[in-house]
C-alpha atoms as a PDB file:
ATOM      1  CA  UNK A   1      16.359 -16.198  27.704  1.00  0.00           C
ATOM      2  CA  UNK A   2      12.864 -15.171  27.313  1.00  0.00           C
ATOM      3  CA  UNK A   3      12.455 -18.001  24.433  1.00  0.00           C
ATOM      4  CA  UNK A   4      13.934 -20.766  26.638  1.00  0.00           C
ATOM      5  CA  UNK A   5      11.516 -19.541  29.308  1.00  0.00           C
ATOM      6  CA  UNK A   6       8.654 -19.516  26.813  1.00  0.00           C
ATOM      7  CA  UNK A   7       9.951 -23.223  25.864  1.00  0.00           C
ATOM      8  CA  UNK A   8       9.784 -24.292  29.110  1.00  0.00           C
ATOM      9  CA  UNK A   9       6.186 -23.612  29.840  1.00  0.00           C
ATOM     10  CA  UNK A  10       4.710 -24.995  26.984  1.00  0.00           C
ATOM     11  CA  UNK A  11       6.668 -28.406  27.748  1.00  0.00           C
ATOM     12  CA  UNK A  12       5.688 -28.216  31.286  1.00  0.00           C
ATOM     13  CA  UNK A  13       2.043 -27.211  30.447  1.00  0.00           C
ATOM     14  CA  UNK A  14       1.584 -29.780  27.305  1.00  0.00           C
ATOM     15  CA  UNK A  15       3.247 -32.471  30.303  1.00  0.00           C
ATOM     16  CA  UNK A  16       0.866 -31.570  33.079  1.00  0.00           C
ATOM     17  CA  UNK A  17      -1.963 -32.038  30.474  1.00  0.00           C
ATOM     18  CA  UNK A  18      -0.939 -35.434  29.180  1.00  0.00           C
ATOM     19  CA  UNK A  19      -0.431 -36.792  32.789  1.00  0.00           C
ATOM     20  CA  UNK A  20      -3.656 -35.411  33.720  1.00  0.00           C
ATOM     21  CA  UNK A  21      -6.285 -37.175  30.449  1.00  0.00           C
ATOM     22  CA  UNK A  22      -4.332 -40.145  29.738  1.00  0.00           C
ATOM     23  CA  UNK A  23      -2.188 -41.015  32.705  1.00  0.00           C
ATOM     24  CA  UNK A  24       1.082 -40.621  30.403  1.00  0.00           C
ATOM     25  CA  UNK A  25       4.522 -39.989  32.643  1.00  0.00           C
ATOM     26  CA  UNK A  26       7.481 -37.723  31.729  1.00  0.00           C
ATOM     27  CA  UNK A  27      10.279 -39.614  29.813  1.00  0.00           C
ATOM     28  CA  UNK A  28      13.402 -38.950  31.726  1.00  0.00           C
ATOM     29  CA  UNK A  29      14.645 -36.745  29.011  1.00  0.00           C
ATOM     30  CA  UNK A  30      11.830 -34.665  29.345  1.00  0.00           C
ATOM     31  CA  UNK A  31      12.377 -34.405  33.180  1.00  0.00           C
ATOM     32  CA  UNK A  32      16.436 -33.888  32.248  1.00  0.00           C
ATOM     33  CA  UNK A  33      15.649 -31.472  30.233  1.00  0.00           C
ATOM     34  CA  UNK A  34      13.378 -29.341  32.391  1.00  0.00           C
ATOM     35  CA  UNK A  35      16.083 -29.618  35.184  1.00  0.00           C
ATOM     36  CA  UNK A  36      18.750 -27.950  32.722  1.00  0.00           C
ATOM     37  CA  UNK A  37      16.312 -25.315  32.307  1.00  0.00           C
ATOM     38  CA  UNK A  38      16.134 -24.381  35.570  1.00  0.00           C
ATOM     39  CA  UNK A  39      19.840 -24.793  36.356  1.00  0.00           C
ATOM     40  CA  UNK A  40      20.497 -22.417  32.885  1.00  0.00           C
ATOM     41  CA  UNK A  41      17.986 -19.934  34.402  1.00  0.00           C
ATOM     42  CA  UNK A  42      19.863 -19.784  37.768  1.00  0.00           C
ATOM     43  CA  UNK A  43      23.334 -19.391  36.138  1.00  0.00           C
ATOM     44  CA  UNK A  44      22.108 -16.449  34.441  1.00  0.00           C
ATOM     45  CA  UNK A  45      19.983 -14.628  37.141  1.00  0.00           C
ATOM     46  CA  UNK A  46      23.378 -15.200  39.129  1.00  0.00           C
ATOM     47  CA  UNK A  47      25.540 -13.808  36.135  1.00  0.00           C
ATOM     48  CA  UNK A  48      23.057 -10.851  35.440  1.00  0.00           C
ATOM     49  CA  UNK A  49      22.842  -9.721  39.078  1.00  0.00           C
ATOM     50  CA  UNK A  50      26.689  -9.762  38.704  1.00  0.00           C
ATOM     51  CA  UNK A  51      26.600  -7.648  36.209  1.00  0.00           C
ATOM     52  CA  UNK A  52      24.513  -4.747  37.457  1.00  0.00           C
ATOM     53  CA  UNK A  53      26.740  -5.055  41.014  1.00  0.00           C
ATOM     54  CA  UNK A  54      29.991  -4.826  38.923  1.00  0.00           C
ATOM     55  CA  UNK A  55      28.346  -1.785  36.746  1.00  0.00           C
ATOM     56  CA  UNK A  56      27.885   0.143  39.681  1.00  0.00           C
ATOM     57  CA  UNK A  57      31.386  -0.058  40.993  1.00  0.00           C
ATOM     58  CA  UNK A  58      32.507   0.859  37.610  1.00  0.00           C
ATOM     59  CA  UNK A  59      29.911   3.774  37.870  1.00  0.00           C
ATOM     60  CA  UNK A  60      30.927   4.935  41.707  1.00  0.00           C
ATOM     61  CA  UNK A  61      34.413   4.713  40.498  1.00  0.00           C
ATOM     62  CA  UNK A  62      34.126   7.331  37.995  1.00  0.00           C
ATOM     63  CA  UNK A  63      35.296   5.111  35.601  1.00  0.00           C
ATOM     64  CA  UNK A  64      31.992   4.872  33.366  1.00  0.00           C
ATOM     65  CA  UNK A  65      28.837   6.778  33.590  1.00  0.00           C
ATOM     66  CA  UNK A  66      25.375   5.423  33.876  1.00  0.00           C
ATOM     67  CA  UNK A  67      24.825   5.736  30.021  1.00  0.00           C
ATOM     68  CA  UNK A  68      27.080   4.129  28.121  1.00  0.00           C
ATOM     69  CA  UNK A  69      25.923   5.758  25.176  1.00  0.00           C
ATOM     70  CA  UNK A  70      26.942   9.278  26.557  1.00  0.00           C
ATOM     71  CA  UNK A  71      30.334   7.990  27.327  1.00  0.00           C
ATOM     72  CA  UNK A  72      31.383   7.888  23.895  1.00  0.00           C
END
């Protein structure tokens, strides 16, 4: 995730600077792509805060503890 991220700000920043010196416009598969980005970053904020909520019921339940290293 942190590479897409990292992707994602050098297209935006390399866009911003070509818009600004020669007046150049996103192609709209830039713009589609930068759009997926942030949709792909959404879906997995939403699937990672899942994840820790589902954790800790596992954890309150007794049925894991909080290292899952020392479970084993």
């Amino acid at each position: 995730m942190e590479e897409l991220k990292a992707n994602r700000d050098d297209v935006h920043q390399k866009m911003e600077i070509a818009e600004q010196r020669s007046g150049l416009q996103r192609t709209e598969e830039v713009r589609l792509w930068l759009q997926n980005v942030m949709k792909i970053e959404q879906k997995f904020q939403a699937l990672s805060s899942k994840k820790s909520v589902k954790l800790g019921r596992l954890i309150l339940c007794g049925l894991c503890s909080k290292s899952l290293r020392s479970s084993y």
